[in-house]
PDB file of N, CA and C in Angstrom:
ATOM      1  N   UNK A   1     110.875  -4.277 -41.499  1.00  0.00           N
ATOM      2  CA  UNK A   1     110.672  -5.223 -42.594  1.00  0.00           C
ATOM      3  C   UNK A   1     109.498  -4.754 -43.443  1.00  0.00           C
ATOM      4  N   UNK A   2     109.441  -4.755 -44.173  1.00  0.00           N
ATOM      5  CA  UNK A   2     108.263  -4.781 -45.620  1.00  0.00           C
ATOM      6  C   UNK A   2     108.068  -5.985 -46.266  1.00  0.00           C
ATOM      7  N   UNK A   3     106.770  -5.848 -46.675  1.00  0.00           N
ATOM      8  CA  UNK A   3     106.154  -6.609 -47.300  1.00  0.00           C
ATOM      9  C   UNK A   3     107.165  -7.749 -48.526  1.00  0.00           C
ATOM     10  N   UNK A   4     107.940  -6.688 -49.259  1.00  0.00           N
ATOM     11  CA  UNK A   4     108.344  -7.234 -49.987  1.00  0.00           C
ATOM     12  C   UNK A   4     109.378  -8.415 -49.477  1.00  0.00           C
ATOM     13  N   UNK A   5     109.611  -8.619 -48.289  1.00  0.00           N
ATOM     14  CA  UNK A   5     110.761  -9.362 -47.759  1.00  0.00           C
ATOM     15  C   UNK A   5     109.958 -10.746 -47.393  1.00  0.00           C
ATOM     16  N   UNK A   6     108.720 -10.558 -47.647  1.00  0.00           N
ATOM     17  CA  UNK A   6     107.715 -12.257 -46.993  1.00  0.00           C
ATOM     18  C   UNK A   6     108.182 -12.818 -48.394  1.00  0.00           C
ATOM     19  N   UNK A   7     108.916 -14.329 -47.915  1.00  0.00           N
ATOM     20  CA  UNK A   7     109.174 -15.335 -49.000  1.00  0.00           C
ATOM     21  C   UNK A   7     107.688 -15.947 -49.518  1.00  0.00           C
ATOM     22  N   UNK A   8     106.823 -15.556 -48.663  1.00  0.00           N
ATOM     23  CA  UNK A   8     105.338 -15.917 -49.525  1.00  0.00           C
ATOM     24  C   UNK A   8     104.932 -14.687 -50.902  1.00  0.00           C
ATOM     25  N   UNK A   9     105.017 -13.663 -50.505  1.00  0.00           N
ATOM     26  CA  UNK A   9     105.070 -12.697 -51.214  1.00  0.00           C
ATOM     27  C   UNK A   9     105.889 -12.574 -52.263  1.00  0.00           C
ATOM     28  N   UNK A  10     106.996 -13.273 -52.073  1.00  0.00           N
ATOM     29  CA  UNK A  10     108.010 -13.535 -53.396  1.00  0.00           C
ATOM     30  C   UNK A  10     107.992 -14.499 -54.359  1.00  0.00           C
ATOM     31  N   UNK A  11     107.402 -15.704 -53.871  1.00  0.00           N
ATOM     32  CA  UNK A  11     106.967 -16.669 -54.177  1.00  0.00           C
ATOM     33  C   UNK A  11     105.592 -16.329 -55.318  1.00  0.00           C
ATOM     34  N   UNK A  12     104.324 -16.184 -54.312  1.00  0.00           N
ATOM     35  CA  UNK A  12     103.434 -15.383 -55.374  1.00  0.00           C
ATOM     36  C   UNK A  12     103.757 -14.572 -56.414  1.00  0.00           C
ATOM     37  N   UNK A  13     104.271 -13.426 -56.431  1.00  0.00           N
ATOM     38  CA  UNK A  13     104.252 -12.434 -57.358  1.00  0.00           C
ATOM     39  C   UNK A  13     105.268 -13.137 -58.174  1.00  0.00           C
ATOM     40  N   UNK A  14     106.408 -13.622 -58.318  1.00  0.00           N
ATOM     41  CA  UNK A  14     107.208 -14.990 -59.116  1.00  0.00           C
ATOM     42  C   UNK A  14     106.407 -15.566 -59.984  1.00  0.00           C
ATOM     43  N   UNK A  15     105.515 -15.731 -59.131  1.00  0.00           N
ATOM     44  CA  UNK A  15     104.333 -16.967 -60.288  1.00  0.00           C
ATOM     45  C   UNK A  15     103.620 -15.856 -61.100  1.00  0.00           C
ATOM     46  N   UNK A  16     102.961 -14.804 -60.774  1.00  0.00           N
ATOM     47  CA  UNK A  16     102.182 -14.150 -61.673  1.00  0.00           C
ATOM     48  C   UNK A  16     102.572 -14.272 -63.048  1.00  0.00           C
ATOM     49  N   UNK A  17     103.984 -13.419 -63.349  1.00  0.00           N
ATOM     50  CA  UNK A  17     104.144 -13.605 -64.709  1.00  0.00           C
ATOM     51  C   UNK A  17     104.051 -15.161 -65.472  1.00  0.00           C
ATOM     52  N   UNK A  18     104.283 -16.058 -64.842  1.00  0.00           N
ATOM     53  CA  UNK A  18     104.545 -17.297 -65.626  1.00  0.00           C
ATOM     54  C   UNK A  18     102.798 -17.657 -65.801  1.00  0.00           C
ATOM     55  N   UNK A  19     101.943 -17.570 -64.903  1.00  0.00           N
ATOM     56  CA  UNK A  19     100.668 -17.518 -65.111  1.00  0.00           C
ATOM     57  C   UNK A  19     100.223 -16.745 -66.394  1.00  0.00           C
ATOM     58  N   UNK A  20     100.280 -15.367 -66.366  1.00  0.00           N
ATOM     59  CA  UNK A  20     100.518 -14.608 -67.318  1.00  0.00           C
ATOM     60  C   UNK A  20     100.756 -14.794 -68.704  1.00  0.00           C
ATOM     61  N   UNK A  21     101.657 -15.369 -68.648  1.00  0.00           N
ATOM     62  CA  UNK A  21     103.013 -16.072 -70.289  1.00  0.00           C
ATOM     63  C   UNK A  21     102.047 -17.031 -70.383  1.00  0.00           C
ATOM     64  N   UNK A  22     101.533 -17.816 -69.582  1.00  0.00           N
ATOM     65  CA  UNK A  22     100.626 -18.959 -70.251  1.00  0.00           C
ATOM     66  C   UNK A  22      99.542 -19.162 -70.246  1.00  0.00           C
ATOM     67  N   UNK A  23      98.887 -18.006 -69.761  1.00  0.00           N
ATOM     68  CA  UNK A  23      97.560 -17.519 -70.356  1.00  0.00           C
ATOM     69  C   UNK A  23      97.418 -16.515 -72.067  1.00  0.00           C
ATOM     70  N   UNK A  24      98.347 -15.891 -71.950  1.00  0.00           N
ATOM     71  CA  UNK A  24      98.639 -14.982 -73.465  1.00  0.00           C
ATOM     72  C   UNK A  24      99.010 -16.303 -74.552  1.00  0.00           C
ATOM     73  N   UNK A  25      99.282 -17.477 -74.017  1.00  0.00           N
ATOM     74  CA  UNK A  25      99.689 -18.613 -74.882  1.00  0.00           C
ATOM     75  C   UNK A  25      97.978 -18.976 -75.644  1.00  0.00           C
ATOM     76  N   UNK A  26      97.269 -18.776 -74.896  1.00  0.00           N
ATOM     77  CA  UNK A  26      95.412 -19.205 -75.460  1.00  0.00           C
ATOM     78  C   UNK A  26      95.063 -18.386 -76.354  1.00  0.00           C
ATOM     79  N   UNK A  27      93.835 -19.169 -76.783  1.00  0.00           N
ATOM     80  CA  UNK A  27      93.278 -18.890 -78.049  1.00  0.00           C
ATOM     81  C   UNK A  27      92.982 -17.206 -77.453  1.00  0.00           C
ATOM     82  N   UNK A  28      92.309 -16.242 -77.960  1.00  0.00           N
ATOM     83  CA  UNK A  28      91.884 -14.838 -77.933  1.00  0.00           C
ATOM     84  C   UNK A  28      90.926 -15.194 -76.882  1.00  0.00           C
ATOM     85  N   UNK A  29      89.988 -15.933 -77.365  1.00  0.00           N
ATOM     86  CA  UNK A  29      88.481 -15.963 -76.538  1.00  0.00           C
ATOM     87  C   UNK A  29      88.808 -16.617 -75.202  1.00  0.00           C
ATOM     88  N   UNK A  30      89.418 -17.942 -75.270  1.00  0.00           N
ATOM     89  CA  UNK A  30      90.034 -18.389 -73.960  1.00  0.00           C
ATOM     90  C   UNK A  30      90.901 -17.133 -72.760  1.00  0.00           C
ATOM     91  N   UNK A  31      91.470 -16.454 -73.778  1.00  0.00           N
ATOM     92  CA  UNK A  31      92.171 -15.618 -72.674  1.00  0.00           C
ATOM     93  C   UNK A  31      90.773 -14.537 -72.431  1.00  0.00           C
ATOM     94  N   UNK A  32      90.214 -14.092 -72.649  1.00  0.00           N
ATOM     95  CA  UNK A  32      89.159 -13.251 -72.024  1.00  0.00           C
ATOM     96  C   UNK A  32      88.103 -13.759 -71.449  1.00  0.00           C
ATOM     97  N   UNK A  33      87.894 -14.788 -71.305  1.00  0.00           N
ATOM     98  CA  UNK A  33      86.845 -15.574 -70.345  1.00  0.00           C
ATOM     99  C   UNK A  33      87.590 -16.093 -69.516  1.00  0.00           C
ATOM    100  N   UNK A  34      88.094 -17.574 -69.782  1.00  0.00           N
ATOM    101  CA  UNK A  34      88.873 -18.419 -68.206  1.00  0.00           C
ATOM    102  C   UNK A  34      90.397 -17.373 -67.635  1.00  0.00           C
ATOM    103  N   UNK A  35      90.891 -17.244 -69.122  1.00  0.00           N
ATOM    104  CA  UNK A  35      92.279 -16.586 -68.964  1.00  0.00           C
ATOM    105  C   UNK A  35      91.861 -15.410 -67.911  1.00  0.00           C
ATOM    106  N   UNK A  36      91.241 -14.808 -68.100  1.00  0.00           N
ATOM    107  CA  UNK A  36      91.162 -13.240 -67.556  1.00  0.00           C
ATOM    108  C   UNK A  36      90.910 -13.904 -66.309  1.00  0.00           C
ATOM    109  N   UNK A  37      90.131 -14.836 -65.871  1.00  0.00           N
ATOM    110  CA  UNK A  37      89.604 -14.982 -64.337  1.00  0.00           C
ATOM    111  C   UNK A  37      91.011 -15.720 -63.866  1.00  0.00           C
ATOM    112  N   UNK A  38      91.791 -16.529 -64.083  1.00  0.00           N
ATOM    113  CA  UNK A  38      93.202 -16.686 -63.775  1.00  0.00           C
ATOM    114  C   UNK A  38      93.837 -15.780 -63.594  1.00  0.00           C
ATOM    115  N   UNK A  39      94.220 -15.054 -64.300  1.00  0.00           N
ATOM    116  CA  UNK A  39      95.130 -14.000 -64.331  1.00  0.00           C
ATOM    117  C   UNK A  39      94.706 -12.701 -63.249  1.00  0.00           C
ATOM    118  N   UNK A  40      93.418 -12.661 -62.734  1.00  0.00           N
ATOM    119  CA  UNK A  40      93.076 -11.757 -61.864  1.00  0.00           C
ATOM    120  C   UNK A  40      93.652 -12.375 -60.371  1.00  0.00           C
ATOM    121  N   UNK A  41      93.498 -13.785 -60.194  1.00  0.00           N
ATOM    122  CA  UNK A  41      93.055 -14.875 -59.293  1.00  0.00           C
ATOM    123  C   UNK A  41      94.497 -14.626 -59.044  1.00  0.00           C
ATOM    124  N   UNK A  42      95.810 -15.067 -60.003  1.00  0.00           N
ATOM    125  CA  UNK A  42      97.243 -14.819 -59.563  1.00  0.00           C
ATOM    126  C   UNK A  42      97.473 -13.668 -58.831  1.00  0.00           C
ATOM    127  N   UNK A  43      96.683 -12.684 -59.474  1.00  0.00           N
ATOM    128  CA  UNK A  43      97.824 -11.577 -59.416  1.00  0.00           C
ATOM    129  C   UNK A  43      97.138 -10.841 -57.928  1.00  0.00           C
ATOM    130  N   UNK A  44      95.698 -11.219 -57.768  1.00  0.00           N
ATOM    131  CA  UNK A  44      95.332 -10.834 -56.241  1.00  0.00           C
ATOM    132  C   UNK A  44      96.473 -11.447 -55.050  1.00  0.00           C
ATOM    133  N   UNK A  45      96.873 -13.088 -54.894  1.00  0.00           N
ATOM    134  CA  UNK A  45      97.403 -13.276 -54.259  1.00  0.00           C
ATOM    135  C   UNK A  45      98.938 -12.832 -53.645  1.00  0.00           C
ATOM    136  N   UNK A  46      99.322 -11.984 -54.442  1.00  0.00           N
ATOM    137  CA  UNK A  46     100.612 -11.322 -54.099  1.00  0.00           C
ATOM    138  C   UNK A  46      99.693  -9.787 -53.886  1.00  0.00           C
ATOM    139  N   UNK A  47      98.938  -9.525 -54.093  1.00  0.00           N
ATOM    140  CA  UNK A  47      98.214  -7.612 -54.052  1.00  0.00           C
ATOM    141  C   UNK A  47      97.893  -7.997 -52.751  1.00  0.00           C
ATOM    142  N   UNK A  48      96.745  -8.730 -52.345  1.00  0.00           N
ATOM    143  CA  UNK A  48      96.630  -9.071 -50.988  1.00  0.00           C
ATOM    144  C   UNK A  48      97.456  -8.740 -49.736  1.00  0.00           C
ATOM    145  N   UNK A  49      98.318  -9.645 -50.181  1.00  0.00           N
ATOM    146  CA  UNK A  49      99.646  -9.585 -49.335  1.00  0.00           C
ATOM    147  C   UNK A  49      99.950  -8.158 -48.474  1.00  0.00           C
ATOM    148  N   UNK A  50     100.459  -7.480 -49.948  1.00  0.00           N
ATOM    149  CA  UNK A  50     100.639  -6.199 -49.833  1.00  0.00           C
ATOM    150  C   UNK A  50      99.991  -5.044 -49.373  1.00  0.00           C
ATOM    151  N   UNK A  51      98.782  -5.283 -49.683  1.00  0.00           N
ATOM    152  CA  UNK A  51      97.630  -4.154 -49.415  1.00  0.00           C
ATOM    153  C   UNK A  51      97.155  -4.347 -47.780  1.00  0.00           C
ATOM    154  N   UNK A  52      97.444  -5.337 -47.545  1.00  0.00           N
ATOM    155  CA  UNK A  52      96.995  -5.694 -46.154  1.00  0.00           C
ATOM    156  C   UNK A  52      98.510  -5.554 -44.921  1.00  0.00           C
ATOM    157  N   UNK A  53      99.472  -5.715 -45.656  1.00  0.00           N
ATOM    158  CA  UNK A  53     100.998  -5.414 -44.619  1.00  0.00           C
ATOM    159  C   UNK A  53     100.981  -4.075 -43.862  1.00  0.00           C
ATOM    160  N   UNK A  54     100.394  -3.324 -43.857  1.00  0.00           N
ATOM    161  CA  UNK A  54     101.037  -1.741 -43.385  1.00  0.00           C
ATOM    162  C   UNK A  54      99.476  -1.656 -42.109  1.00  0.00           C
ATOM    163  N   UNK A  55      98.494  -2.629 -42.170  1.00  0.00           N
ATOM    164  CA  UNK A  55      97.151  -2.119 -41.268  1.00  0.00           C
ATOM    165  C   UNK A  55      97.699  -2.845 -40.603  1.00  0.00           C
ATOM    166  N   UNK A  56      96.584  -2.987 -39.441  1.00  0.00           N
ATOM    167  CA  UNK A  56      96.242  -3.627 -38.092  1.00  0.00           C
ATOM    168  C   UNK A  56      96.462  -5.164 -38.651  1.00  0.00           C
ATOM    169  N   UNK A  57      96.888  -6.022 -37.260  1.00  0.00           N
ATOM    170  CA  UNK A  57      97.219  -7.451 -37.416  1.00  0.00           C
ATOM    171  C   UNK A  57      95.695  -8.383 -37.873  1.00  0.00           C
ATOM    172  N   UNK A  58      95.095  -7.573 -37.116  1.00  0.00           N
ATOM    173  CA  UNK A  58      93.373  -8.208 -37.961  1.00  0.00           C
ATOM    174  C   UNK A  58      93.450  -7.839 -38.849  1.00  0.00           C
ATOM    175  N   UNK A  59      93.585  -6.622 -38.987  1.00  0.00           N
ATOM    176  CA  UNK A  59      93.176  -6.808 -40.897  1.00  0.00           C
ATOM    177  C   UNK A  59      94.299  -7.274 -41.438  1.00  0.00           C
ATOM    178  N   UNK A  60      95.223  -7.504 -41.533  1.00  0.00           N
ATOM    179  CA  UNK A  60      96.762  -7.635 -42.039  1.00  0.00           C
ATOM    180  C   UNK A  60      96.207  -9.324 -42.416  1.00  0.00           C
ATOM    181  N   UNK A  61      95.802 -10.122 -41.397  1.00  0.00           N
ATOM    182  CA  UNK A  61      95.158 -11.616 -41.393  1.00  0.00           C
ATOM    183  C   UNK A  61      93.799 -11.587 -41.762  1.00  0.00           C
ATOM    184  N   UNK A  62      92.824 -10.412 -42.029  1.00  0.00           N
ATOM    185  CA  UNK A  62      91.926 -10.726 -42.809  1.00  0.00           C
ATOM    186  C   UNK A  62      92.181 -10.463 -44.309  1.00  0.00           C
ATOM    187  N   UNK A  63      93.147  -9.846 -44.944  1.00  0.00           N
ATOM    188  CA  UNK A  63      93.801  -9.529 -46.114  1.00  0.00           C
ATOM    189  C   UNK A  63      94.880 -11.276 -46.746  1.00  0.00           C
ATOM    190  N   UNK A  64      95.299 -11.685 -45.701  1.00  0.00           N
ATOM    191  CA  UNK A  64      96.054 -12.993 -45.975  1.00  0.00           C
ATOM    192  C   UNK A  64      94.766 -13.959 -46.196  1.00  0.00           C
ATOM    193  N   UNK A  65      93.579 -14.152 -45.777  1.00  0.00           N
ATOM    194  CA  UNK A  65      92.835 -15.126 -45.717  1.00  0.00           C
ATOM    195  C   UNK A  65      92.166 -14.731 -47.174  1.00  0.00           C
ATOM    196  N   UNK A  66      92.147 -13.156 -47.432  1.00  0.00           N
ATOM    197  CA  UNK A  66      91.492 -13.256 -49.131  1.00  0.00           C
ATOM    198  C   UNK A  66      92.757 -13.697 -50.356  1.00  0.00           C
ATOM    199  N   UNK A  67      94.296 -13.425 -49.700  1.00  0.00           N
ATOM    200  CA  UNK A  67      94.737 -13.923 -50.648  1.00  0.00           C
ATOM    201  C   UNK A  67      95.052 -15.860 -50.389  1.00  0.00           C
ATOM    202  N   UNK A  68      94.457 -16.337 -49.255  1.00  0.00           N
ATOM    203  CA  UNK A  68      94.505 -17.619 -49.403  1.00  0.00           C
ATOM    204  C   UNK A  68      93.473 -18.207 -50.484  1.00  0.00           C
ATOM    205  N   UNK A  69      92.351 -17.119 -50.437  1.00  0.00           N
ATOM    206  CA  UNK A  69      91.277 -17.896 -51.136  1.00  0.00           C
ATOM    207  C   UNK A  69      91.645 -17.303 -53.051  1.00  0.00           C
ATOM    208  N   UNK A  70      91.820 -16.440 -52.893  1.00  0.00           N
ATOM    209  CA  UNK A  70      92.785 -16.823 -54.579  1.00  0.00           C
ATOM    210  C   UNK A  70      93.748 -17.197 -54.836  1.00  0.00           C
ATOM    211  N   UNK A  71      94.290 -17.902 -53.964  1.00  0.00           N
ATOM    212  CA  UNK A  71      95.571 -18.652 -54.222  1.00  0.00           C
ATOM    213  C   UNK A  71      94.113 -20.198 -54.516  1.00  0.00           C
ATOM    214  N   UNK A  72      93.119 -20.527 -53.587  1.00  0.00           N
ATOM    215  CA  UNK A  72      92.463 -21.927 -54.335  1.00  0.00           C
ATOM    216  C   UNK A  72      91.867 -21.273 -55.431  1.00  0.00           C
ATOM    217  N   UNK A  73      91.193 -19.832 -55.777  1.00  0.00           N
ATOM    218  CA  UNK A  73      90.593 -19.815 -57.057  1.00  0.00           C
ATOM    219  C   UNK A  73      91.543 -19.890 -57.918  1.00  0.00           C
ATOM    220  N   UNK A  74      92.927 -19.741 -57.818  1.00  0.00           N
ATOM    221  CA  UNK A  74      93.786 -20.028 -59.119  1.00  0.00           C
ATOM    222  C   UNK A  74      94.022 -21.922 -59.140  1.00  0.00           C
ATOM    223  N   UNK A  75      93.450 -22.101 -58.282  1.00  0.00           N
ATOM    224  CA  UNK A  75      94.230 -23.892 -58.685  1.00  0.00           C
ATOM    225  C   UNK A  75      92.467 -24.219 -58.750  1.00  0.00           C
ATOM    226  N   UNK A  76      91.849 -23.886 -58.939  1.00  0.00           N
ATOM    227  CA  UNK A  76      90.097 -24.217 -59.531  1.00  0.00           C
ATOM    228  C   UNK A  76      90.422 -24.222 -60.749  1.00  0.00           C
ATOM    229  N   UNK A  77      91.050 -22.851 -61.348  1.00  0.00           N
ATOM    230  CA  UNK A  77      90.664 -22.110 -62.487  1.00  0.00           C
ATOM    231  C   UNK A  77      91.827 -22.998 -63.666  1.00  0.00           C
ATOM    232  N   UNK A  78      92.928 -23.381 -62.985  1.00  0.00           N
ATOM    233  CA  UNK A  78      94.044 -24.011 -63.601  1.00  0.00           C
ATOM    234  C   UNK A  78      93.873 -25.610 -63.480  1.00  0.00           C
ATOM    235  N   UNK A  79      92.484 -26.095 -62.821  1.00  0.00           N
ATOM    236  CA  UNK A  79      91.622 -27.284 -63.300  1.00  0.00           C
ATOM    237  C   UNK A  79      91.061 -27.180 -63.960  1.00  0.00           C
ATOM    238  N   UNK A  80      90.493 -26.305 -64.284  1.00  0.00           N
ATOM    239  CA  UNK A  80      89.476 -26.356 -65.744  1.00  0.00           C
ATOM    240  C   UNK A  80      90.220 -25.679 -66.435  1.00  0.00           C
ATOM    241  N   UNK A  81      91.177 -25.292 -66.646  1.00  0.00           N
ATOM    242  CA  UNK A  81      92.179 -25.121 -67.873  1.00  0.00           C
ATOM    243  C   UNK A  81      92.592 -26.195 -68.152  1.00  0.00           C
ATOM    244  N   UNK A  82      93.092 -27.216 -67.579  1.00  0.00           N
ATOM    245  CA  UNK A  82      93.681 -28.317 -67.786  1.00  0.00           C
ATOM    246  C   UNK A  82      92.131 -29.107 -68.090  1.00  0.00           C
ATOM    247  N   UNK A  83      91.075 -29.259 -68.127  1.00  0.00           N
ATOM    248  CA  UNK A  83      89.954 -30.236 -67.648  1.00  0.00           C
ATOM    249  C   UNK A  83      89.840 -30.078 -69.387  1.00  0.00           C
ATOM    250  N   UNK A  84      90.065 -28.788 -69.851  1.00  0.00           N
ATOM    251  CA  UNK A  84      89.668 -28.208 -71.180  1.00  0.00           C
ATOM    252  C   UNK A  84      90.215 -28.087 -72.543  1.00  0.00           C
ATOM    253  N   UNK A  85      91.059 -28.731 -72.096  1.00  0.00           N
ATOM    254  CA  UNK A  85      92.756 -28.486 -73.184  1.00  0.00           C
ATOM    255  C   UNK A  85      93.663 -27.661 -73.102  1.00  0.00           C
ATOM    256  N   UNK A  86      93.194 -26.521 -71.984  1.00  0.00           N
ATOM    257  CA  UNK A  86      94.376 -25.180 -72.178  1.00  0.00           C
ATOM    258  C   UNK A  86      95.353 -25.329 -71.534  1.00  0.00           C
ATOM    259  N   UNK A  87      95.167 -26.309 -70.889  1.00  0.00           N
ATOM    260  CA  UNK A  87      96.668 -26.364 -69.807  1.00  0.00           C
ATOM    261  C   UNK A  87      97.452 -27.471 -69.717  1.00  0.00           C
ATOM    262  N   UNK A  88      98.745 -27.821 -70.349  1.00  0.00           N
ATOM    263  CA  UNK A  88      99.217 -29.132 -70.487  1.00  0.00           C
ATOM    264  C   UNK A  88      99.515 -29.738 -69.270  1.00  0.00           C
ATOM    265  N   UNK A  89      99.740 -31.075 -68.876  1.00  0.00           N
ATOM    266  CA  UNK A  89      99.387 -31.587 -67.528  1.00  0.00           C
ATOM    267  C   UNK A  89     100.258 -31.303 -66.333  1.00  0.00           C
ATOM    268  N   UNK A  90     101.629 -31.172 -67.250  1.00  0.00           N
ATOM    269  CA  UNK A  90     102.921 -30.756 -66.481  1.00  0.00           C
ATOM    270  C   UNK A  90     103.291 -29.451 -65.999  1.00  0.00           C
ATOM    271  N   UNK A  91     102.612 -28.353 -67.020  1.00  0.00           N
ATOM    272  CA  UNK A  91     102.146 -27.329 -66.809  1.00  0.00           C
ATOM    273  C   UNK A  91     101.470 -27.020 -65.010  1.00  0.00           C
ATOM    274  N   UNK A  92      99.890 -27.428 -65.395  1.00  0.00           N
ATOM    275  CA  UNK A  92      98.972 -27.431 -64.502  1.00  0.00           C
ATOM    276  C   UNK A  92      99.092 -28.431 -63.034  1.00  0.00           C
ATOM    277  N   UNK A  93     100.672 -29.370 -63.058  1.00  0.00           N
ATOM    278  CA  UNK A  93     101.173 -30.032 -61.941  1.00  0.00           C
ATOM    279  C   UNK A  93     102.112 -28.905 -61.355  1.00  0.00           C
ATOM    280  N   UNK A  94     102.140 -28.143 -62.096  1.00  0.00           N
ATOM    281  CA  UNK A  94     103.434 -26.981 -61.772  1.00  0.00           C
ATOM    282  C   UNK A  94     103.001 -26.320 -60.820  1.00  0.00           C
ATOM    283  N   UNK A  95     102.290 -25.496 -61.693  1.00  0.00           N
ATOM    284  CA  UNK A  95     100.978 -24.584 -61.154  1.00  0.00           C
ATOM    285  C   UNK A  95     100.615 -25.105 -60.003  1.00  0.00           C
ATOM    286  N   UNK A  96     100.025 -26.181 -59.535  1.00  0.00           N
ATOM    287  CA  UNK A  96      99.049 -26.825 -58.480  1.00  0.00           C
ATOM    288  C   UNK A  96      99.646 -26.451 -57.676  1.00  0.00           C
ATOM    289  N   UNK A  97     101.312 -27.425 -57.613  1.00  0.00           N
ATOM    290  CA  UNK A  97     102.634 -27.658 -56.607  1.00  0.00           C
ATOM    291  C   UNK A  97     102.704 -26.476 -55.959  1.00  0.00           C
ATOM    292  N   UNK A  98     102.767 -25.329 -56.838  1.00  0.00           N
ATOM    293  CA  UNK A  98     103.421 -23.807 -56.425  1.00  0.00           C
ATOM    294  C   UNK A  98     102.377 -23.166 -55.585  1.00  0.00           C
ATOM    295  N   UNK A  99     100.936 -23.518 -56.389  1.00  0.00           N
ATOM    296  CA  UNK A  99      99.935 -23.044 -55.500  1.00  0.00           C
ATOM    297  C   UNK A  99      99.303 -23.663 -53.859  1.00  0.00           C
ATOM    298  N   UNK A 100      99.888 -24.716 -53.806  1.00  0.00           N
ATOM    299  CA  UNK A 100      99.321 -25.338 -52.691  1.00  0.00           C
ATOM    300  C   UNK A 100     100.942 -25.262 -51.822  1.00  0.00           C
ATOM    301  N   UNK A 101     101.794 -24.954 -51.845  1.00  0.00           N
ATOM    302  CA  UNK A 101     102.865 -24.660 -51.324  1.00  0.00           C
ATOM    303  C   UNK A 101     102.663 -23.053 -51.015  1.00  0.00           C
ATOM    304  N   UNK A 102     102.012 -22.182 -51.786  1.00  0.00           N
ATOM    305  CA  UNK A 102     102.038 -20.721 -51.398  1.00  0.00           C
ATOM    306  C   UNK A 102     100.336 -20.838 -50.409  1.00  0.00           C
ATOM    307  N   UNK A 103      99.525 -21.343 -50.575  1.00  0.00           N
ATOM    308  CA  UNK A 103      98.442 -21.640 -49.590  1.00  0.00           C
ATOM    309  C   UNK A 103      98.911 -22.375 -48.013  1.00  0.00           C
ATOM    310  N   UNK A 104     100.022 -23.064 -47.946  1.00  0.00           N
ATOM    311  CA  UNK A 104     100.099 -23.205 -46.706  1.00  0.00           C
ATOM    312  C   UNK A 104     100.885 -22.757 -45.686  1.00  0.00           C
ATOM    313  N   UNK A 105     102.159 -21.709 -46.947  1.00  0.00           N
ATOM    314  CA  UNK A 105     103.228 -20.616 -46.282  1.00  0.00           C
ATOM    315  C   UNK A 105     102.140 -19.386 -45.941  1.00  0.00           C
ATOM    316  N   UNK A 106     101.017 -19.202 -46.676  1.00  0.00           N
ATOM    317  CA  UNK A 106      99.694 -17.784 -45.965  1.00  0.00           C
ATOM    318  C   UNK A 106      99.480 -18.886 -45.124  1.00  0.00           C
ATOM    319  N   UNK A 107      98.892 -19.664 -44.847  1.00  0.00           N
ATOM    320  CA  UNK A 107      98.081 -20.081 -43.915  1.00  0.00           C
ATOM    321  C   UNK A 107      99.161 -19.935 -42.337  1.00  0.00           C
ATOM    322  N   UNK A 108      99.929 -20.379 -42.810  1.00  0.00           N
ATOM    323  CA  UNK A 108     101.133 -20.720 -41.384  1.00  0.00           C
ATOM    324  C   UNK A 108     101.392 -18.524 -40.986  1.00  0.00           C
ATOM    325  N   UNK A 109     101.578 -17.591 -42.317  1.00  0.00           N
ATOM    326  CA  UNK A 109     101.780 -16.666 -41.785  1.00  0.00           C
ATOM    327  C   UNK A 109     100.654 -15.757 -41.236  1.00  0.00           C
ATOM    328  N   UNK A 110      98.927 -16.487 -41.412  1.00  0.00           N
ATOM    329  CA  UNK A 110      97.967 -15.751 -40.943  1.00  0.00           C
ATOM    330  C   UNK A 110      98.070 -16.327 -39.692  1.00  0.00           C
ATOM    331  N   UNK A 111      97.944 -17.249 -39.104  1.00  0.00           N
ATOM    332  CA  UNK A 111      98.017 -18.198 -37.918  1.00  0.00           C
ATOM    333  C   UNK A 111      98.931 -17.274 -36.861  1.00  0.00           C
ATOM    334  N   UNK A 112     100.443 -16.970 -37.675  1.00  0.00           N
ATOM    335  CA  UNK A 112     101.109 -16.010 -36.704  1.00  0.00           C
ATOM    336  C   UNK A 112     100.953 -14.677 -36.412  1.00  0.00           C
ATOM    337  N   UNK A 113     100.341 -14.520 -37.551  1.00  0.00           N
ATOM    338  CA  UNK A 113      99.532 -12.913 -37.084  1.00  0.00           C
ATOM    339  C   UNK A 113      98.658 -12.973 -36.593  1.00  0.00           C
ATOM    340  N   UNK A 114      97.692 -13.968 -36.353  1.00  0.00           N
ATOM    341  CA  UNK A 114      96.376 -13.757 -35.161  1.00  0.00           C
ATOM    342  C   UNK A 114      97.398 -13.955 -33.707  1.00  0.00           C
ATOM    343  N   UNK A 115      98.071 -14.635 -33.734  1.00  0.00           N
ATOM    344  CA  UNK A 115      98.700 -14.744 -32.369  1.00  0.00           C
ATOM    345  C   UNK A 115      99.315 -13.694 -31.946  1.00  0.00           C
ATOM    346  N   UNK A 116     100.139 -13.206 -32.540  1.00  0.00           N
ATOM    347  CA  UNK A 116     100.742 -11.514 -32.397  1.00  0.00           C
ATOM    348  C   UNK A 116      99.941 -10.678 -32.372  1.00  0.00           C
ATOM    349  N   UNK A 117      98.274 -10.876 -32.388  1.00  0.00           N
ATOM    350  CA  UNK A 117      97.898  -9.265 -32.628  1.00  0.00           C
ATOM    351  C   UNK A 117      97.386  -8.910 -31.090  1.00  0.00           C
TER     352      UNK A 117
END
């Protein structure tokens, strides 16, 4: 199996672009200050994934626990988009949903990799 076959991993990298599309939707300056720290924050949580699948089960689960924690810096960052005007509410309910649904499919698959290692 590979990486690419974790439905968390599919899930994440899914969302990047739509993150993406609606960050390029902001003003210029918005996208290079908040935008840019979103758009890094998405796109770690599927790199994570990946970069960490092929090592050791410790690191494989210390690589899932950094992309748990940008999976919350993207739902921080997509509160103060929304806190600010950039993010319409239905939007940023989207976003949340997807992100706190991909935070507890890592959490459940780091849990099984400490046990397997």
């Amino acid at each position: 199996m590979s990486f690419q076959k974790l439905r968390v991993y599919q899930r994440a990298q899914a969302m990047f672009p739509e993150i993406y599309r609606e960050v390029r939707s902001w003003p210029e300056k918005d996208q290079r200050e908040l935008g840019s720290q979103l758009i890094r924050a998405a796109n770690s949580v599927h790199s994570n994934i990946a970069e960490g699948y092929g090592k050791s089960w410790k690191d494989f689960a210390r690589y899932l626990g950094q992309s748990l924690t940008s999976c919350d810096e993207v739902k921080s960052h997509s509160t103060d988009a929304r806190n600010v005007g950039l993010l319409a509410e239905e939007r940023y309910q989207y976003f949340l949903g997807e992100y706190v649904a991909i935070g507890k499919q890592l959490y459940r698959l780091r849990e099984q990799v400490r046990v397997n290692r």
